[in-house]
Each structure stands twice: as structure tokens, then as C-alpha cells.
Protein backbone atom coordinates (compact mmCIF):
# COMPACT_ATOMS: atom_id res chain seq x y z
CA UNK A 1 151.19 9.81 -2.77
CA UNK A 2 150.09 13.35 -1.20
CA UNK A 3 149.63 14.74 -4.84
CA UNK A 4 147.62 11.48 -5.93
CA UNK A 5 145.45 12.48 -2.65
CA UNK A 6 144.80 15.70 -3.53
CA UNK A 7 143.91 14.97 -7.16
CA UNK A 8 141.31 12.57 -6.23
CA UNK A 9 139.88 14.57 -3.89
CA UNK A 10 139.73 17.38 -6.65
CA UNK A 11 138.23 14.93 -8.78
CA UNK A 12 135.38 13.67 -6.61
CA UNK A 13 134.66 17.03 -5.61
CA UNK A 14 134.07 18.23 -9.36
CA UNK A 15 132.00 14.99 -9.67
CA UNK A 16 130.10 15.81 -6.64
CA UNK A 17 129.37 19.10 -8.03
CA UNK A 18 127.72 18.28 -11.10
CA UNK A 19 125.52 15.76 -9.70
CA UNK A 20 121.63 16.30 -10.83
CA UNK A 21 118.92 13.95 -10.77
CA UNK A 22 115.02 13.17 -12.14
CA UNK A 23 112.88 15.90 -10.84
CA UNK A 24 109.91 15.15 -13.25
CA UNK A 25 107.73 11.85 -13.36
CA UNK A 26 108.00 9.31 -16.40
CA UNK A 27 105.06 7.79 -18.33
CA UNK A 28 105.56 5.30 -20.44
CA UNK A 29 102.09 5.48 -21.55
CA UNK A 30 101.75 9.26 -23.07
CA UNK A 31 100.07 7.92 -26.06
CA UNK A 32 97.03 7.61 -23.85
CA UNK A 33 97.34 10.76 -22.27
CA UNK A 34 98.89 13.18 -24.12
CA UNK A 35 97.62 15.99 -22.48
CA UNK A 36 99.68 15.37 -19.04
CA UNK A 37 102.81 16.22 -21.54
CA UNK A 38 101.17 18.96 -23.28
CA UNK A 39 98.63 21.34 -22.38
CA UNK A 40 97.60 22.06 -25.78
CA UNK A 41 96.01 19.02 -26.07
CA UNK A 42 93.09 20.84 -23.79
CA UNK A 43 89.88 20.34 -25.75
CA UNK A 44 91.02 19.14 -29.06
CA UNK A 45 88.48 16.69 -29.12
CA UNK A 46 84.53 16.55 -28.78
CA UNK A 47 84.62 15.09 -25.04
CA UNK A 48 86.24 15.03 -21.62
CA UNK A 49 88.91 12.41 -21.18
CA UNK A 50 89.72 12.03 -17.83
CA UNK A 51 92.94 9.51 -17.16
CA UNK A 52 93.83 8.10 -13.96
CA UNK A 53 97.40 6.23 -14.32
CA UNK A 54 99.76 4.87 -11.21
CA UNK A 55 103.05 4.00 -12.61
CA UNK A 56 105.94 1.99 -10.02
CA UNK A 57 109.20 2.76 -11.48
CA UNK A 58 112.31 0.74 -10.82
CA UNK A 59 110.66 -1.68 -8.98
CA UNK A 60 113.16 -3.41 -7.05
CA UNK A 61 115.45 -0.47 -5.62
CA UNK A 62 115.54 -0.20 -1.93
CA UNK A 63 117.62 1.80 0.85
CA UNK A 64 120.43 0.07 3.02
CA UNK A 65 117.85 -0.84 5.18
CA UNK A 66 116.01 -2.58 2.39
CA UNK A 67 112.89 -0.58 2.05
CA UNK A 68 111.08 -0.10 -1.00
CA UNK A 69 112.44 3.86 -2.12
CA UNK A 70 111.71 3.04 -5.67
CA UNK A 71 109.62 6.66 -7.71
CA UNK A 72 105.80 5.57 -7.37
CA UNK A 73 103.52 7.95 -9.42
CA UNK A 74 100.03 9.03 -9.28
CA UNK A 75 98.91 11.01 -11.81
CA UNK A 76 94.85 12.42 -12.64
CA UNK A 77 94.05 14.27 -15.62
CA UNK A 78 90.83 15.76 -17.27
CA UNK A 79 90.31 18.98 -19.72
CA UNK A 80 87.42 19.64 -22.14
CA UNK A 81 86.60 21.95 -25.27
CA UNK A 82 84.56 25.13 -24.10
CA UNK A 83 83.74 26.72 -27.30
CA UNK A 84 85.36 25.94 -31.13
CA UNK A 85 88.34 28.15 -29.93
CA UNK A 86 88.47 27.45 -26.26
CA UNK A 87 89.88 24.51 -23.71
CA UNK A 88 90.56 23.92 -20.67
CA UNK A 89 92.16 21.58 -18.80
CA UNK A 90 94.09 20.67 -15.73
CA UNK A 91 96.41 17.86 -13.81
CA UNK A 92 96.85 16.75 -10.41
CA UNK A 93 100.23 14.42 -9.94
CA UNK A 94 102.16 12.65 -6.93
CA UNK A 95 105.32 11.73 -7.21
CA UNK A 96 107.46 9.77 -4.57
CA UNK A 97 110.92 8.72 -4.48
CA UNK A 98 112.45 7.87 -1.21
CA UNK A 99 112.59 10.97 0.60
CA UNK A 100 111.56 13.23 -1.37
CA UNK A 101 108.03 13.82 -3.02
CA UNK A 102 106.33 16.53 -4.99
CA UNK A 103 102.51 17.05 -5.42
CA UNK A 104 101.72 19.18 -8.33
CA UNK A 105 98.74 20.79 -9.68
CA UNK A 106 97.71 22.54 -12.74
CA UNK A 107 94.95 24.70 -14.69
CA UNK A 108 95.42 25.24 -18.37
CA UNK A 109 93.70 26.97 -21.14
CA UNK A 110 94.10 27.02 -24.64
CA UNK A 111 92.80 28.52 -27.70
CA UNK A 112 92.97 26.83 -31.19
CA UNK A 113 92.52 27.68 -34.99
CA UNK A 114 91.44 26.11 -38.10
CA UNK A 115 94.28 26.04 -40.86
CA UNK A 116 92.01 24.72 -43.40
CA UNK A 117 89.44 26.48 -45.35
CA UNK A 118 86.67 26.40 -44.80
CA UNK A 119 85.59 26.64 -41.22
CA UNK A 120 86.15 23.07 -40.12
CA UNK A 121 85.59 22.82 -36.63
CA UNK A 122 85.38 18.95 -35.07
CA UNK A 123 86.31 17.66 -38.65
CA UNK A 124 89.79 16.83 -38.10
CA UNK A 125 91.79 18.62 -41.00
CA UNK A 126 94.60 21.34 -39.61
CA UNK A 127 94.52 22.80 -37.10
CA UNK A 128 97.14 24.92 -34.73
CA UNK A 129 96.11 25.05 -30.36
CA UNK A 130 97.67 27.61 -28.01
CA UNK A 131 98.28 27.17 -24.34
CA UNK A 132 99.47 28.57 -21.07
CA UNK A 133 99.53 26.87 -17.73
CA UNK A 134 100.21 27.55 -14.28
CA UNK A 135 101.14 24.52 -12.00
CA UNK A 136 101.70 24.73 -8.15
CA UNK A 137 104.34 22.28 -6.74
CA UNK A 138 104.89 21.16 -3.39
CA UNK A 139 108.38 20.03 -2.68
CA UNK A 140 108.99 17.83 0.34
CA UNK A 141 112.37 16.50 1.59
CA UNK A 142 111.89 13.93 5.11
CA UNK A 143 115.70 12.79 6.04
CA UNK A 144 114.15 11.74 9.43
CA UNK A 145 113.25 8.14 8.12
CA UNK A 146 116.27 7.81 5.98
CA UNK A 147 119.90 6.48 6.13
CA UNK A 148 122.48 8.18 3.93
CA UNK A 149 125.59 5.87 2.80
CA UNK A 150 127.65 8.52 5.22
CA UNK A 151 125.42 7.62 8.06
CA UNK A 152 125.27 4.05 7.21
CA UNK A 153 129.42 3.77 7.75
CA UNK A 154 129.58 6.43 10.46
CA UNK A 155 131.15 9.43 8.37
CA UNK A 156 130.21 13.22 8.65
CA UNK A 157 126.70 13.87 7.39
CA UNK A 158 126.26 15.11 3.57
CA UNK A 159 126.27 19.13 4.10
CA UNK A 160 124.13 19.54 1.28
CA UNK A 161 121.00 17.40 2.48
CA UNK A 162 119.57 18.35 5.41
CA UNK A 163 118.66 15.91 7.96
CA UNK A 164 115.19 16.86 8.91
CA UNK A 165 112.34 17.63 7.20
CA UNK A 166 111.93 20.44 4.63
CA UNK A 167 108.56 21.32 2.45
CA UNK A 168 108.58 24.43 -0.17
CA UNK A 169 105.54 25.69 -2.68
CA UNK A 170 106.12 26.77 -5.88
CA UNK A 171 104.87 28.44 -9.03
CA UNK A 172 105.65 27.29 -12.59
CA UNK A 173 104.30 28.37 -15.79
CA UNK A 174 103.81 25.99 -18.88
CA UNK A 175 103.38 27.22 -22.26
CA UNK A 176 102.52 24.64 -25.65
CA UNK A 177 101.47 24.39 -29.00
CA UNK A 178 99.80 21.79 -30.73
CA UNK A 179 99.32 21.21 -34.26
CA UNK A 180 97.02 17.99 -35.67
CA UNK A 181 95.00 16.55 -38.35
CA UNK A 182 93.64 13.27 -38.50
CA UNK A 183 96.19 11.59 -39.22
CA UNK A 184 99.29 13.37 -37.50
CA UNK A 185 100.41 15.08 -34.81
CA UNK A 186 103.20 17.43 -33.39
CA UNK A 187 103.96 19.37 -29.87
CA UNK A 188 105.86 21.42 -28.56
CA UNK A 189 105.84 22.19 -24.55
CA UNK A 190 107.98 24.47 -22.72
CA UNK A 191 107.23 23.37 -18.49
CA UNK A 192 108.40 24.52 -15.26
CA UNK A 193 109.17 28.03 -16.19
CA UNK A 194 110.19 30.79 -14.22
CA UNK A 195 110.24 28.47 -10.90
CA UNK A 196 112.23 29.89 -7.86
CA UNK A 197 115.25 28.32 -6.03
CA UNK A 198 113.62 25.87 -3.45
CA UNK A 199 114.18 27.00 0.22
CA UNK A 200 115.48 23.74 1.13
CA UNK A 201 118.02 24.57 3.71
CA UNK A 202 121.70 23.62 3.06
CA UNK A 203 124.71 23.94 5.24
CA UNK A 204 127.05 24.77 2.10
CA UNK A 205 124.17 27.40 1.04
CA UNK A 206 123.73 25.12 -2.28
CA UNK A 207 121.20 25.88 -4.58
CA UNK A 208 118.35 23.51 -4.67
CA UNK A 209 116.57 24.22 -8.04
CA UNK A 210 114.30 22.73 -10.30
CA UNK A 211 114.78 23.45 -13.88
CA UNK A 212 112.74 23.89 -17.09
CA UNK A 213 111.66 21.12 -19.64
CA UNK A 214 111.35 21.08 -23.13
CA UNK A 215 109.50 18.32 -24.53
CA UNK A 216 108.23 17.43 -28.11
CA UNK A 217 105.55 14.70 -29.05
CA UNK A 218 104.89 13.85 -32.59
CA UNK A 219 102.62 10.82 -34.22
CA UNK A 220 100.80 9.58 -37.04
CA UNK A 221 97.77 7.27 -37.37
CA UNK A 222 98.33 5.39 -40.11
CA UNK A 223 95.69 3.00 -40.75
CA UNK A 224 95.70 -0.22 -43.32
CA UNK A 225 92.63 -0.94 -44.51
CA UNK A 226 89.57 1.94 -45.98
CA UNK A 227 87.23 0.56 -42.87
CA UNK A 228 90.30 1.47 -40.70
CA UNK A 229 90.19 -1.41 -38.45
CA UNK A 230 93.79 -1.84 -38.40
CA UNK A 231 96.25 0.82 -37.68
CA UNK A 232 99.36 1.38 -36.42
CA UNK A 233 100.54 4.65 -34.78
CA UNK A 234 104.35 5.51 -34.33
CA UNK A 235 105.80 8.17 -31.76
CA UNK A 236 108.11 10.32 -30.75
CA UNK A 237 108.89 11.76 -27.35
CA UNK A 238 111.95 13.82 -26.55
CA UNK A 239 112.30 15.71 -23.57
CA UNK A 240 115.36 18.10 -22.67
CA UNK A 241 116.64 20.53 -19.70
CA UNK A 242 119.67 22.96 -19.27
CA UNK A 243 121.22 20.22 -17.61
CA UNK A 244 120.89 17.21 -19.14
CA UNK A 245 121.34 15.69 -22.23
CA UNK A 246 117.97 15.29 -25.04
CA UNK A 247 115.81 11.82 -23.63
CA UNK A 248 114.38 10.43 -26.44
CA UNK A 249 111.08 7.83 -26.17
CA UNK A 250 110.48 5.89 -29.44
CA UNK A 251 106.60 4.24 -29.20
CA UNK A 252 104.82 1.95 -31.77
CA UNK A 253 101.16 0.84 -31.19
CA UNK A 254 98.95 -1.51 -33.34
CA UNK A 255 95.09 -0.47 -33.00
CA UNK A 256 92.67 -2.60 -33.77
CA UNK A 257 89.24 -1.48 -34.35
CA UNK A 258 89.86 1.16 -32.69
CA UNK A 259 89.23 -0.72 -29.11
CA UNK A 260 92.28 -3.42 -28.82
CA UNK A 261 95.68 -1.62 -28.77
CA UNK A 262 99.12 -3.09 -28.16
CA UNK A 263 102.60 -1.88 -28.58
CA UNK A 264 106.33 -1.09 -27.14
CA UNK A 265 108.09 1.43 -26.58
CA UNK A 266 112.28 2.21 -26.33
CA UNK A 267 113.35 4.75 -23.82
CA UNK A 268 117.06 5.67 -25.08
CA UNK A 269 118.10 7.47 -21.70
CA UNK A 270 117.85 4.14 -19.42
CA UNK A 271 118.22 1.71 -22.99
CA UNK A 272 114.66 0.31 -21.65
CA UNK A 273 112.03 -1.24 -23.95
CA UNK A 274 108.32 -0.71 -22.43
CA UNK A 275 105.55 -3.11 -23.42
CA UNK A 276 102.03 -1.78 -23.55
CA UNK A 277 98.56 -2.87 -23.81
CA UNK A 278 94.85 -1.39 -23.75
CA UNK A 279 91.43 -2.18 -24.05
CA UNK A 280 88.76 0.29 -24.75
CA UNK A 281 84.87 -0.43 -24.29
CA UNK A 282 82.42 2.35 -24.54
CA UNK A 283 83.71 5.05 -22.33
CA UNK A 284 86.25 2.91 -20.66
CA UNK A 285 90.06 2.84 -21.47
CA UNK A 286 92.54 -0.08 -19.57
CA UNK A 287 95.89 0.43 -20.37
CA UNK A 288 98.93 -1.72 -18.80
CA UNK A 289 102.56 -1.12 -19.26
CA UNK A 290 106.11 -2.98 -18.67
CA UNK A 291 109.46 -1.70 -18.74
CA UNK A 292 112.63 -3.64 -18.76
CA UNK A 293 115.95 -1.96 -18.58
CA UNK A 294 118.32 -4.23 -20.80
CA UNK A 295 121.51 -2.65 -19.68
CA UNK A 296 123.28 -0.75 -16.26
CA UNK A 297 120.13 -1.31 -14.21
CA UNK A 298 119.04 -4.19 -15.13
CA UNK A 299 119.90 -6.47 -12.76
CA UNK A 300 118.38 -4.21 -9.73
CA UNK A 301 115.38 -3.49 -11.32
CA UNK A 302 112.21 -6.02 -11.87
């Protein structure tokens, strides 16, 4: 019995070690705003989009003392071309979950070349964008209004967390390219680079960190008819850290006239299928998504 005892403590202390978690917001709708997962994106086209998108994730998850601790984001996003070569751009998020939230800001700027010959600026043949980013992130940790499952049956208190409240800055660099033509579309986004350990304090001295992420977003427009009133554009969204395993995002949308869109999308890591719809009038853009997780959390979340 002793040895069983010590193995399973062995065990759950190699379990507890390796635990990690989502540091990063989710969108389920980065067809419509591309830019907030690629900087590159900054003044590719001959106007200023600026996207405003709240997104309630899990809905349905609550603490032991049933409040709602489920991630809520807020996310605001603009850039424009300066020149031919030149964009900028920039993105202000808020992301809660529980107790802990980040707010996170950044400036981009990119430069982009035509592939094709010759000169074709605005006339959507190849071309290649460039971009560097610097973000600031605030980190906040409040245990004060919390109840950990320890607390909750009367056991010790988790040494890693600390039970007060704990806010860090940081600086992260973001670097992307971007190639596109008018009918396709491919990323590649290195983000969070270079970010120091957070000074969260710790009892056991653990290392609060947040890590690097590698996405890559790829598409076509492929429309049916010459007038191209009716199109369809597939996508492709993987994203990937040093310490967890490749999330892959599979999207399809059907556009029509270029003002109606509606879609879904399959998120592999949670086996969730998102539903999507928009609406586009002038210089207006509605856009409205549901996710449904069909397995593991499915019967929590709404």
C-alpha cells in the first residue's frame, strides 16, 4: 500500500508539473479580421477597416460558487495603407477569464512588394507584405475574489498561485508575412516573442511565462459565376507553441454578392463546429458566430 502511495503521488506530481493553459484569445471569426492574426495584413487594401468583435467563450462555466468565470473577449482593430509600400496598423484586446485578465496593445508596420510585372499596385495580382510589431501586455492575477478547489474543501493553499493580487507589463514583438492575389491567400505570423518571465510571485519560485505563437492563415476566393455573385471561400488556421500540440481551425464561407456571407467553421483542438453569419451594407460589416463543442465539454458549455 505505502509503495502504491508513493507512486501516485509521483504521478500527480509529474501531472501537476506539466500543466499549461490558453494564454491567447480565440476568434472564431478571423475571416473578418484577419489582421488581429497577422500584422501583415496592415494596408493591403485601399481603406481602413476598423473591427470591433466581443466574443463569450464557454458560456456556461462557472466557479464553485457559481459565478460566471467563463474567457469574455474584447477585441478593436484598425490599420491603413500609407504609401504603395507602407502600412500601418494596430490592436487593442481584453481578455478575461476568471481571475486572470490581460489587456494588450499593439502598433505594426509593414512594407509590401509587387511580384508581378509590371508595377501593379491596388490591382490585386502577387504580391509579398512584411511586418514587425510590438505589443504591450498587461497581466493581472486577483485570487482575492476567488475560491480554489483546495480552499473550497479546506486543504493547504496551491503554492504556485498566489492568493492576492498580482499585475505585470510586458513587451512582445510580432513579426509576419503575407502573400495574396485576388484570389488566394497565405500567412505566416510569429507573436509574443522575446517576452520575459511574468513577476507573478510564487511560493515554489515557479516560472510564470507566456510563450510564443506560430500561426498560419491561408484562403482562396473562389467564385462561381463571371459576375462573381456567388463565391465560396475556404480556410485554414493553425496555430502552434513550444508547448502544445498544432490547433488547427478549418472555415468555409458562402458570399453572396459580396454583402450576404454565411458559413462554419471546425476547431479540431476542442472538436467544436462554429456557425457564422454576416451582413455587409455600405461601410458596415455584422458578423455573428456560434460554437458548439460536440464532445468532452459539451455538456458544460451552451
Amino acid at each position: 500500500m505505502t509503495k502504491l502511495k508513493i507512486t501516485l503521488t509521483i504521478a500527480l506530481f509529474l501531472i501537476i508539473a506539466n500543466l499549461k493553459s490558453q494564454q491567447f484569445p480565440v476568434y472564431t471569426q478571423y475571416v473578418f479580421n484577419e489582421y488581429i492574426m497577422n500584422p501583415a495584413i496592415a494596408g493591403t487594401v485601399d481603406r481602413i477597416p476598423l473591427r470591433l468583435s466581443y466574443r463569450n467563450q464557454w458560456s456556461g462555466f462557472t466557479d464553485l460558487q457559481g459565478n460566471n468565470v467563463a474567457p469574455k473577449t474584447f477585441a478593436l482593430s484598425a490599420h491603413t495603407p500609407v504609401s504603395d509600400r507602407i502600412g500601418i496598423g494596430g490592436f487593442l484586446y481584453n481578455d478575461v477569464t476568471g481571475p486572470i485578465s490581460q489587456t494588450s496593445a499593439q502598433l505594426s508596420y509593414s512594407w509590401r512588394t509587387c511580384l508581378s510585372k509590371p508595377a501593379c499596385f491596388w490591382e490585386k495580382k502577387k504580391f509579398m507584405s512584411l511586418a514587425y510589431g510590438t505589443r504591450i501586455l498587461q497581466f493581472a492575477y486577483d485570487d482575492t475574489q476567488t475560491t480554489s478547489w483546495n480552499e473550497y474543501f479546506g486543504l493547504a493553499d496551491d503554492p504556485v498561485l498566489p492568493n492576492t493580487i498580482e499585475t505585470d507589463f510586458l513587451i512582445s514583438h510580432t513579426v509576419a508575412s503575407y502573400f495574396y492575389t485576388e484570389y488566394i491567400y497565405a500567412g505566416f505570423a510569429a507573436q509574443n516573442l522575446f517576452a520575459r518571465p511574468l513577476k507573478i510571485k510564487s511560493d515554489l519560485n515557479y516560472e510564470n511565462r507566456l510563450t510564443a505563437e506560430y500561426n498560419f492563415l491561408a484562403g482562396a476566393y473562389i467564385p462561381f459565376s463571371s459576375d462573381k455573385s456567388l463565391a465560396i471561400e475556404p480556410s485554414v488556421l493553425t496555430k502552434t507553441t513550444n508547448w502544445s500540440k498544432t490547433q488547427i481551425d478549418l472555415g468555409l464561407r458562402f458570399i453572396y454578392q459580396n454583402s450576404v456571407y454565411g458559413g462554419f467553421s471546425y476547431r479540431a483542438s476542442e472538436t467544436a463546429f462554429g456557425f457564422l453569419f454576416g451582413v455587409e451594407s455600405g461601410d458596415m460589416f455584422f458578423g455573428y458566430s456560434y460554437d458548439t463543442a460536440v464532445e468532452g465539454i459539451n455538456n458544460y458549455s451552451g
